[in-house]
C-alpha atoms as a PDB file:
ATOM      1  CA  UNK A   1      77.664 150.547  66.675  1.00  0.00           C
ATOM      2  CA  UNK A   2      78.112 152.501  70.005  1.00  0.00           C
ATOM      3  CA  UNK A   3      78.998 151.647  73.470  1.00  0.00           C
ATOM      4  CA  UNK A   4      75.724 152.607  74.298  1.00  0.00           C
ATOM      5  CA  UNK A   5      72.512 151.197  73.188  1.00  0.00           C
ATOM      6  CA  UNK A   6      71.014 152.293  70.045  1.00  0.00           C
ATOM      7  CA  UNK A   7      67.455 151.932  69.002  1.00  0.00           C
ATOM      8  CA  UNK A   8      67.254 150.100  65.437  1.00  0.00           C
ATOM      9  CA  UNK A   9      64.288 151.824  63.273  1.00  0.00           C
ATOM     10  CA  UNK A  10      62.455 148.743  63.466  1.00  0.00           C
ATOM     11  CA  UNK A  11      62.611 148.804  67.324  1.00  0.00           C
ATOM     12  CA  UNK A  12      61.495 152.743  67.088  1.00  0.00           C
ATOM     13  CA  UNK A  13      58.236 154.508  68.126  1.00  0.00           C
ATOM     14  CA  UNK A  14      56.412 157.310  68.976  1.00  0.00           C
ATOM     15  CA  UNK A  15      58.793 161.161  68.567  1.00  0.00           C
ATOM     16  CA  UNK A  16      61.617 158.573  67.682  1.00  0.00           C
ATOM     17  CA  UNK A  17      59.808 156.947  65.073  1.00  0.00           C
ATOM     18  CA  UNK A  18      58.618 159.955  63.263  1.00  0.00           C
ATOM     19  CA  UNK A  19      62.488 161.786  63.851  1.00  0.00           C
ATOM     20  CA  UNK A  20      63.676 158.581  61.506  1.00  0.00           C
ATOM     21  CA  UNK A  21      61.323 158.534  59.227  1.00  0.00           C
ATOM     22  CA  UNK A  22      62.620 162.634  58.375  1.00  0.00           C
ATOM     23  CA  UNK A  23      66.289 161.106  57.874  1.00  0.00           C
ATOM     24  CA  UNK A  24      65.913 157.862  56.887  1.00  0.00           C
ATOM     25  CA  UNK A  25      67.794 156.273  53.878  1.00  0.00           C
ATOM     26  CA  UNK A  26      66.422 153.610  51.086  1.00  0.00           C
ATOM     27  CA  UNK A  27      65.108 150.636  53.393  1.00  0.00           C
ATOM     28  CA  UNK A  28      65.016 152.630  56.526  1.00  0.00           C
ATOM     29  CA  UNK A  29      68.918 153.575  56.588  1.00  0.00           C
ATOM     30  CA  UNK A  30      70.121 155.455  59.605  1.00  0.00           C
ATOM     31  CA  UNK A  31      73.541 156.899  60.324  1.00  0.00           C
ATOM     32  CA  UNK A  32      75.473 155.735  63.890  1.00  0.00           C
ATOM     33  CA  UNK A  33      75.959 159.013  64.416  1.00  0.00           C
ATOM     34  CA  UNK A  34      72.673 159.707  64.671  1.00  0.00           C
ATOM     35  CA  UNK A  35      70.969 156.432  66.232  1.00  0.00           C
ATOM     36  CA  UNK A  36      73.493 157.314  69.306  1.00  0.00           C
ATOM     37  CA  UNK A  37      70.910 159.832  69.920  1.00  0.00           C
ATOM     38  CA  UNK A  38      68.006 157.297  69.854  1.00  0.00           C
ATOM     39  CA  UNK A  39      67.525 157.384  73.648  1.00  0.00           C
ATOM     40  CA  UNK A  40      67.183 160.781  74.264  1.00  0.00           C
ATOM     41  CA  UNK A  41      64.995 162.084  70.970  1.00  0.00           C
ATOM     42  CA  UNK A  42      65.164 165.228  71.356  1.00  0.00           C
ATOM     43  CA  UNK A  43      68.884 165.305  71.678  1.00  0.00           C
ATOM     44  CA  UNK A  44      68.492 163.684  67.605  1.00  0.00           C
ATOM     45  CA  UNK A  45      66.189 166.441  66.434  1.00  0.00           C
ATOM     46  CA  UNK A  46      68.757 169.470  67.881  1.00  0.00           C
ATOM     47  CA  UNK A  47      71.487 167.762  66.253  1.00  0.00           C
ATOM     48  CA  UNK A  48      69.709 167.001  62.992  1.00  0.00           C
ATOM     49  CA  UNK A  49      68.761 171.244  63.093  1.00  0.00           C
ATOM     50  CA  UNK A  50      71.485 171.818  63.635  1.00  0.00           C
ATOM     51  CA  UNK A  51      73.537 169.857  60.881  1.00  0.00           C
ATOM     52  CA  UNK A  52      71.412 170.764  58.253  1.00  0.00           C
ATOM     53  CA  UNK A  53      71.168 174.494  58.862  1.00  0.00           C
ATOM     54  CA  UNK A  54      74.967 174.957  59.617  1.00  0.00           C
ATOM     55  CA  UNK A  55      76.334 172.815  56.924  1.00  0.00           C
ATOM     56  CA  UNK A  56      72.982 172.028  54.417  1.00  0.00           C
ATOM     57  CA  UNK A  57      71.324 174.991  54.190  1.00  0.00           C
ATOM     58  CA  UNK A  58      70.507 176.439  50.569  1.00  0.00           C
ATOM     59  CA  UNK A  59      71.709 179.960  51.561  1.00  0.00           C
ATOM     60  CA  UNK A  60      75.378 179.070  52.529  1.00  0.00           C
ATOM     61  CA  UNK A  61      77.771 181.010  50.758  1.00  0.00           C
ATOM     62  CA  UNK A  62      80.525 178.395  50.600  1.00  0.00           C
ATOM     63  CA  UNK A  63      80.374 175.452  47.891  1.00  0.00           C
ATOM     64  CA  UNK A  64      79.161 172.250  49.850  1.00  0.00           C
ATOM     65  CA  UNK A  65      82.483 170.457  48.869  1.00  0.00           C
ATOM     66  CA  UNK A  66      84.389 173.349  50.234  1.00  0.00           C
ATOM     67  CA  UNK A  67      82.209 173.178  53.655  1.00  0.00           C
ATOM     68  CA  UNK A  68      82.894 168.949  53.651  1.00  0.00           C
ATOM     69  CA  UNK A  69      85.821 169.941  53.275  1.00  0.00           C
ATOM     70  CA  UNK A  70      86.905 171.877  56.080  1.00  0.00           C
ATOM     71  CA  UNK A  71      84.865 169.563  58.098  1.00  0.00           C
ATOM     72  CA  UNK A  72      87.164 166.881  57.371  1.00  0.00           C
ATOM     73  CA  UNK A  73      89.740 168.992  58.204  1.00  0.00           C
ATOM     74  CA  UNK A  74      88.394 169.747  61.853  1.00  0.00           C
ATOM     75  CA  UNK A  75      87.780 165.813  62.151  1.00  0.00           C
ATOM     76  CA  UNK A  76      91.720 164.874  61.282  1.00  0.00           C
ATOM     77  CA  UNK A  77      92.706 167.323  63.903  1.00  0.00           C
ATOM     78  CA  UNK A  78      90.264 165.944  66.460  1.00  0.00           C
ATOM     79  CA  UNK A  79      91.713 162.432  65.513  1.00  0.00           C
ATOM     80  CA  UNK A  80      87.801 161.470  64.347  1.00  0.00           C
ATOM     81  CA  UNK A  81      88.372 158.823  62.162  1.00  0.00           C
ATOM     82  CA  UNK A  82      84.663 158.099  61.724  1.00  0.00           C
ATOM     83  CA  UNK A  83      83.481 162.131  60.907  1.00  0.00           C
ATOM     84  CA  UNK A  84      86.919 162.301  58.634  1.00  0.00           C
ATOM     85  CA  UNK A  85      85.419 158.816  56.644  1.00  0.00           C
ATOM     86  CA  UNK A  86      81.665 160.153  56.087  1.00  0.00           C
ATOM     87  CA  UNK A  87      82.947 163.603  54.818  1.00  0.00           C
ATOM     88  CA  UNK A  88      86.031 163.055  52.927  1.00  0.00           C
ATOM     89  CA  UNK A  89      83.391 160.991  51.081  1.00  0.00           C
ATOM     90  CA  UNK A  90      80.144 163.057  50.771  1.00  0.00           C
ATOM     91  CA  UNK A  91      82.933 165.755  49.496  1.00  0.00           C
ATOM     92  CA  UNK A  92      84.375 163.396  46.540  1.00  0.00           C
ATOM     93  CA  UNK A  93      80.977 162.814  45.792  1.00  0.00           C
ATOM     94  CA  UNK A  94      80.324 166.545  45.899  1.00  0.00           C
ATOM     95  CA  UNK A  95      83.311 167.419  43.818  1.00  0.00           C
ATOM     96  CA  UNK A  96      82.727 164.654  40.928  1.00  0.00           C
ATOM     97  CA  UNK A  97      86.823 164.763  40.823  1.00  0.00           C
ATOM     98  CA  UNK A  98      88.387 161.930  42.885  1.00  0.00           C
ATOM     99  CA  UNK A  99      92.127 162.618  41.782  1.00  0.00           C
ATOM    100  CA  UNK A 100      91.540 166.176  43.256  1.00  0.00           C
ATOM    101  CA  UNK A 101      89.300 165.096  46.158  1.00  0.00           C
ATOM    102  CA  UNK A 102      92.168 162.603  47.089  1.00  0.00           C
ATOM    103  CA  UNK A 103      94.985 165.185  46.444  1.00  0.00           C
ATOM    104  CA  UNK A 104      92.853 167.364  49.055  1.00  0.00           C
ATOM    105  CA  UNK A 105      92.595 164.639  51.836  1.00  0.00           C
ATOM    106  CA  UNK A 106      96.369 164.266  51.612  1.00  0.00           C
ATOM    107  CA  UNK A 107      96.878 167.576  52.250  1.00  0.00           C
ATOM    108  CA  UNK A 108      93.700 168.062  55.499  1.00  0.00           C
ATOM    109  CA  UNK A 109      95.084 164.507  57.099  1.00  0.00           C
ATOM    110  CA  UNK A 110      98.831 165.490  56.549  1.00  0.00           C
ATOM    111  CA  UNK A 111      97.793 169.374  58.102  1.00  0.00           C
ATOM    112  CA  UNK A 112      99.020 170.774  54.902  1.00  0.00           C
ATOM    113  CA  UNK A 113      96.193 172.806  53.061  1.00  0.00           C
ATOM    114  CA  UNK A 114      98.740 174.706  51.592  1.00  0.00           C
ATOM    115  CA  UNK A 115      99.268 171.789  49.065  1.00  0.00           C
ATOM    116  CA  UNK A 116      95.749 171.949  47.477  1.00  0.00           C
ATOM    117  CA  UNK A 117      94.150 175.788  48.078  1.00  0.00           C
ATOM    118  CA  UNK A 118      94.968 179.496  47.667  1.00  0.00           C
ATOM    119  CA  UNK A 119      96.210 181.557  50.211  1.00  0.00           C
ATOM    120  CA  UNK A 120      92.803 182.934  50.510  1.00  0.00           C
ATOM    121  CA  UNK A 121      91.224 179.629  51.364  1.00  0.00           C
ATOM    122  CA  UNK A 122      94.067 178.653  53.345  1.00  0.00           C
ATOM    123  CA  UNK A 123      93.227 181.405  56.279  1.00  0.00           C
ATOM    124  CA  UNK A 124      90.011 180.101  56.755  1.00  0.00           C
ATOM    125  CA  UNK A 125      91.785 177.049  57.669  1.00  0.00           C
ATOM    126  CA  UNK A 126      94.019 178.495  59.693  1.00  0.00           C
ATOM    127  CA  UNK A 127      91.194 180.223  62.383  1.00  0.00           C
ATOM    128  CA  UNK A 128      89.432 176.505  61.999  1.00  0.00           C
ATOM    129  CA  UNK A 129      92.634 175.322  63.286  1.00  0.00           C
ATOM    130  CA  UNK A 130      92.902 177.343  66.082  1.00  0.00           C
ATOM    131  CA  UNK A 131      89.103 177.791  66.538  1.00  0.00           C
ATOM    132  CA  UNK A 132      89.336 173.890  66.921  1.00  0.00           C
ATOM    133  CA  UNK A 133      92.805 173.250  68.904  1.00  0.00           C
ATOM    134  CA  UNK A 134      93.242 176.604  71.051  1.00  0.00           C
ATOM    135  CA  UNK A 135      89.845 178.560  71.066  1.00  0.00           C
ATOM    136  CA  UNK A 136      90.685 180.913  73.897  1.00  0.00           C
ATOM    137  CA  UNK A 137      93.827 181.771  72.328  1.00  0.00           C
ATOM    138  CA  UNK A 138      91.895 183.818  68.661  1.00  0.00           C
ATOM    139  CA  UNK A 139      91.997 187.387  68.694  1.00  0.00           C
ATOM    140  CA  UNK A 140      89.968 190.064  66.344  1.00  0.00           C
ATOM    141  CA  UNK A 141      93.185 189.747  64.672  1.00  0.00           C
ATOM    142  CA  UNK A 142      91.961 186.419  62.873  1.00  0.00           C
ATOM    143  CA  UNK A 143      88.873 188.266  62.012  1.00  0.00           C
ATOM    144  CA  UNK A 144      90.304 191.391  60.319  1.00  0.00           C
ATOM    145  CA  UNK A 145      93.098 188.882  58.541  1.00  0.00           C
ATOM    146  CA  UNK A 146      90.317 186.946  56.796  1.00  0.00           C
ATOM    147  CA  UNK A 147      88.562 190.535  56.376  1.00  0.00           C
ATOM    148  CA  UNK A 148      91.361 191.584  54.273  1.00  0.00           C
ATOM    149  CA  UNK A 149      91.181 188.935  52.628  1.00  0.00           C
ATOM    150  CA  UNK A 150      87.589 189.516  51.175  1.00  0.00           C
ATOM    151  CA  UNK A 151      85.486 187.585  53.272  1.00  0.00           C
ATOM    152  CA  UNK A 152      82.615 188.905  55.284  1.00  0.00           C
ATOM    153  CA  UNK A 153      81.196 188.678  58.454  1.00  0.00           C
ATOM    154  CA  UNK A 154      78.135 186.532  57.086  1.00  0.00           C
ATOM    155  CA  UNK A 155      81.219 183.991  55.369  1.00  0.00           C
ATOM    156  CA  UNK A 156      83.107 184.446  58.335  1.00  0.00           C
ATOM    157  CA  UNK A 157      80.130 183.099  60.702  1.00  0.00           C
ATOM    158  CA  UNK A 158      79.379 180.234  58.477  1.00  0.00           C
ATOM    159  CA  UNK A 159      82.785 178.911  58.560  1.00  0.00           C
ATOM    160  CA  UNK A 160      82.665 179.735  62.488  1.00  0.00           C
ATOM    161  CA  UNK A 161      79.605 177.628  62.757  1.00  0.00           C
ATOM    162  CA  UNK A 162      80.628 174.222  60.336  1.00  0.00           C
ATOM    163  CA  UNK A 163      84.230 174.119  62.699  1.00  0.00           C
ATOM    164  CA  UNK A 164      81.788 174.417  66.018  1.00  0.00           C
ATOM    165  CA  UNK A 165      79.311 172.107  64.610  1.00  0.00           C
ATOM    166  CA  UNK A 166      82.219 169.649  63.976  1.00  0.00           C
ATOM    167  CA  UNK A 167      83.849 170.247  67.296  1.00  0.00           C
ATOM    168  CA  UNK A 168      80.515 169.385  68.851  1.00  0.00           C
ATOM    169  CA  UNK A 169      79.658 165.755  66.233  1.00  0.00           C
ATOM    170  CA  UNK A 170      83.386 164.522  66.812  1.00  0.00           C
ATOM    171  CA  UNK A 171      82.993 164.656  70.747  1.00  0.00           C
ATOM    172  CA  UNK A 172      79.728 163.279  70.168  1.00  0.00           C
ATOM    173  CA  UNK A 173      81.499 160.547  67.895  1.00  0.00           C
ATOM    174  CA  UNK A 174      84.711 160.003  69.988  1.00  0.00           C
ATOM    175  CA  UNK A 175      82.963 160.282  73.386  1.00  0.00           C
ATOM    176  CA  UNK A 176      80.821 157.570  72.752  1.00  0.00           C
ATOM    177  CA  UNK A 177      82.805 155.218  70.761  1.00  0.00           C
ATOM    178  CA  UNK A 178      80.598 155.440  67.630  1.00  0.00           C
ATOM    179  CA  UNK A 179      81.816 153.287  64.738  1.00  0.00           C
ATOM    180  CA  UNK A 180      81.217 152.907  60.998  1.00  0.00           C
ATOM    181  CA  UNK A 181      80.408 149.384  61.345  1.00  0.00           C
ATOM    182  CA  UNK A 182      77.458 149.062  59.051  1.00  0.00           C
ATOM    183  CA  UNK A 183      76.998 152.998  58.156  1.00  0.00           C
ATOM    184  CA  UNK A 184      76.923 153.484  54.547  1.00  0.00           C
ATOM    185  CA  UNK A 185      79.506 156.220  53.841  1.00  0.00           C
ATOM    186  CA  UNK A 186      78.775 159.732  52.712  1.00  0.00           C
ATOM    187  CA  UNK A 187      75.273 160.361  52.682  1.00  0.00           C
ATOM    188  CA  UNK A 188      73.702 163.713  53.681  1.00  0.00           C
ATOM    189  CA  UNK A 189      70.460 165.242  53.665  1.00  0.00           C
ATOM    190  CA  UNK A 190      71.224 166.877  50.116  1.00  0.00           C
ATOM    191  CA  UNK A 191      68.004 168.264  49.106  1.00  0.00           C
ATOM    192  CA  UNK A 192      69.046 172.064  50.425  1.00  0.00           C
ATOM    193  CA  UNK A 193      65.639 173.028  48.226  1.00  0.00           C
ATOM    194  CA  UNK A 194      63.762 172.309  51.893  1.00  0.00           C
ATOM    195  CA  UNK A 195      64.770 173.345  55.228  1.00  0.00           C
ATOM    196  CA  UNK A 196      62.602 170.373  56.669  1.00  0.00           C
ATOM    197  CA  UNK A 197      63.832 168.308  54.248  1.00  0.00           C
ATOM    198  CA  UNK A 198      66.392 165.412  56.554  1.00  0.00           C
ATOM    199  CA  UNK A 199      66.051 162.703  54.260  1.00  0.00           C
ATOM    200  CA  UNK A 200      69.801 161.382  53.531  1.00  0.00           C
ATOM    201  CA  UNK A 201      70.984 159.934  49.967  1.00  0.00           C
END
């Protein structure tokens, strides 16, 4: 649901049709977030790229929990109830630990990371913060910090790039009044095996 129409896959053809049928769950499941796009195709297929590369791609250094988890994070500060939902979930999925994954979603929603991760951790939430709230205001100083720390500037782009990619899905979410109402929580294209490979479960 959306305040703007949204093609249903039945309804779908042509470039539409075959974008679907790449993401499509068991009996032709689609995300809201991603039928919002259904009007404007190619608008789908850039933000399907670029979803999978930033946040699914096989190469990432960062556990995929870890990465769901920091984009939770960036959705509870942009108040995006619906992005906070889909990836709290897909990460207690990820982590096979709900008492943890729960302990961790007290401590994104309550802007505490502190509670749940190492200092180390804890500065990469720190430039999300910023990189999310007050972008003009980060310095190279946030980039030697998390230097010191032991991360480098391959880690440091990838966490640069999941906080921008969530900046960009919760304005998508939020600016268009997406909903959950009849989205099936958590799913994610999770076969990282394939670049090409959109299909969420």
């Amino acid at each position: 649901m959306a305040w703007i129409k949204q093609i249903e896959y039945e309804e779908s053809e042509g470039k539409l049709r075959k974008i679907y049928d790449r993401i499509k769950g068991e009996d032709n499941y689609i995300d809201n977030i991603l039928k919002v796009h259904s009007l404007r195709p190619y608008s789908l297929e850039g933000h399907m790229a670029l979803y999978k590369y930033v946040l699914h791609n096989s190469t990432n250094t960062f556990p995929m929990h870890f990465l769901e988890a920091m984009g939770t994070y960036v959705s509870a500060l942009n108040n995006c109830s619906y992005c906070v939902d889909h990836h709290f979930t897909g990460m207690r999925r990820l982590l096979g630990n709900h008492t943890k994954a729960d302990l961790i979603k007290k401590a994104l929603l309550s802007d505490q990371p502190e509670m749940v991760f190492e200092e180390k951790e804890c500065a990469l939430f720190e430039y999300a913060k910023k990189l999310t709230k007050d972008p003009e205001k980060i310095t190279q100083q946030e980039i030697k910090k998390m230097k010191a720390l032991g991360f480098d500037d391959g880690e440091i782009l990838e966490i640069n790039q999941v906080v921008s990619y969530f900046c960009y899905a919760n304005r998508t979410v939020l600016g268009l009044g997406v909903s959950t109402k009849g989205d099936i929580l958590g799913l994610s294209p999770n076969d990282q095996s394939e670049d090409d490979s959109w299909s969420h479960s």
